[in-house]
Protein backbone atom coordinates (compact mmCIF):
# COMPACT_ATOMS: atom_id res chain seq x y z
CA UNK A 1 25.36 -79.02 -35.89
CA UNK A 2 28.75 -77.59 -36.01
CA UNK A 3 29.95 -74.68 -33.55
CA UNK A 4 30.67 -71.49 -35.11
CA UNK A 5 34.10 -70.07 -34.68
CA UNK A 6 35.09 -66.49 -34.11
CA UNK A 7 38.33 -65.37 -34.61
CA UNK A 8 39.49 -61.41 -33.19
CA UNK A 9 42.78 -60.12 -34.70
CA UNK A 10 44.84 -56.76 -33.12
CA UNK A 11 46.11 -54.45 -35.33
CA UNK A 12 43.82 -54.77 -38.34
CA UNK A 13 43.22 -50.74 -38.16
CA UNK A 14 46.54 -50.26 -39.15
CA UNK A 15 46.68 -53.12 -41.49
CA UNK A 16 43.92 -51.90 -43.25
CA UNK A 17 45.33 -48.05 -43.92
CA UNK A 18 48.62 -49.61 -45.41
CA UNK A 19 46.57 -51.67 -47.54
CA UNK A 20 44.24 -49.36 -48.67
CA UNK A 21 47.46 -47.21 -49.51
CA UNK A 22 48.46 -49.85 -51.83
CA UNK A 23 45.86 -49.05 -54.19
CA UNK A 24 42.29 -51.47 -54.10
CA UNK A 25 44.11 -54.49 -56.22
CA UNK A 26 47.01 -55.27 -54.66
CA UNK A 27 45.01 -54.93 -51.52
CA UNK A 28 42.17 -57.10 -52.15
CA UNK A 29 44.68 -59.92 -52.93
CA UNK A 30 46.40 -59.23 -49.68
CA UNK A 31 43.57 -59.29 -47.91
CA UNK A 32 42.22 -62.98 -49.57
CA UNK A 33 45.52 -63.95 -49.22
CA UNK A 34 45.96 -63.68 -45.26
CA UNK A 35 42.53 -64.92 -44.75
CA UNK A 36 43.17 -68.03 -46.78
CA UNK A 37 46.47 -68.88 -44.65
CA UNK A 38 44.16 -68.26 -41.76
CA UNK A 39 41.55 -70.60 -43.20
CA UNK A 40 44.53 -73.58 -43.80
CA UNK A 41 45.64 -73.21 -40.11
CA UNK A 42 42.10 -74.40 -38.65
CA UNK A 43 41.61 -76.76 -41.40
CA UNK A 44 45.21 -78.68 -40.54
CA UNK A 45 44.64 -78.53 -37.23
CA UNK A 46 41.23 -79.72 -37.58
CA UNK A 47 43.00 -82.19 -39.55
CA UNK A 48 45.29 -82.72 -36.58
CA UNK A 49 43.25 -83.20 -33.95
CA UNK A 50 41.22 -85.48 -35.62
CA UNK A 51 40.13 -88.98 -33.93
CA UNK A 52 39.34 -90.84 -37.27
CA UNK A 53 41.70 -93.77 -37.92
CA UNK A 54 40.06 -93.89 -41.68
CA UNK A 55 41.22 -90.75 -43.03
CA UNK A 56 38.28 -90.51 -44.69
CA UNK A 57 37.23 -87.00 -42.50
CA UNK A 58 40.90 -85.43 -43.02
CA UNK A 59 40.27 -86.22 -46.96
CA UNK A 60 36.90 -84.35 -46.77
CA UNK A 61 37.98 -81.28 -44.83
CA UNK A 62 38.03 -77.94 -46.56
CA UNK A 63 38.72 -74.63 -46.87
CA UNK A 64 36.79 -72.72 -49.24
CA UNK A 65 36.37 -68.86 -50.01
CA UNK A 66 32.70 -67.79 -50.29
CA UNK A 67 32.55 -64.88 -52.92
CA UNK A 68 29.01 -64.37 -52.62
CA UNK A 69 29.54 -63.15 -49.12
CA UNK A 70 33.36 -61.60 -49.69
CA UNK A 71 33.35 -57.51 -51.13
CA UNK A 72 36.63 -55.71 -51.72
CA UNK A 73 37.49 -55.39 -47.66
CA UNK A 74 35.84 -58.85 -46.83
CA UNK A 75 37.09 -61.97 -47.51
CA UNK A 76 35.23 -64.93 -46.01
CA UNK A 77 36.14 -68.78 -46.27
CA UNK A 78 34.54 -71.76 -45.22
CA UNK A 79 36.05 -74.36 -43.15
CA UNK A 80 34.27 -77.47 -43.02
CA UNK A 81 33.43 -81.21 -43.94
C-alpha cells in the first residue's frame, strides 16, 4: 500500500483573497494550475529517485486531476503508478 502524502503551504489565506478578487474563472484556473505544477514536482522526483533500471515505473508514473473530488476552491490530483 502506498503512503499518503500531505503537503502544508504558508500564505494560502492571502492567496486565496487575491484570487477570489479575480473573479471565480480566472481563479479556478489559477488555482488547477498551481496544484498541477505541484503535482509534476512529486511525480519527477518520484521519477528521480527511482531505483528501476527498466524504466518501465518512470513510464507508468502519473499525475492526474480528480474532478470528482475538485469544486471551484479545490483542486485535487493524483500522483501515482
Amino acid at each position: 500500500m502506498a503512503d499518503k502524502i500531505t503537503m502544508q503551504i504558508d500564505g494560502l489565506a492571502a492567496l486565496d483573497k487575491k484570487l477570489r478578487a479575480m473573479g471565480p474563472d480566472i481563479a479556478a484556473k489559477a488555482l488547477r494550475g498551481g496544484v498541477l505544477a505541484a503535482a509534476k514536482l512529486i511525480r519527477d522526483e518520484a521519477k528521480a529517485t527511482n531505483p528501476d533500471d527498466t524504466g518501465r515505473t518512470d513510464r507508468a508514473l502519473y499525475a492526474k486531476f480528480i474532478k470528482e473530488q475538485s469544486g471551484p476552491d479545490r483542486a485535487v490530483y493524483k500522483v501515482g503508478v
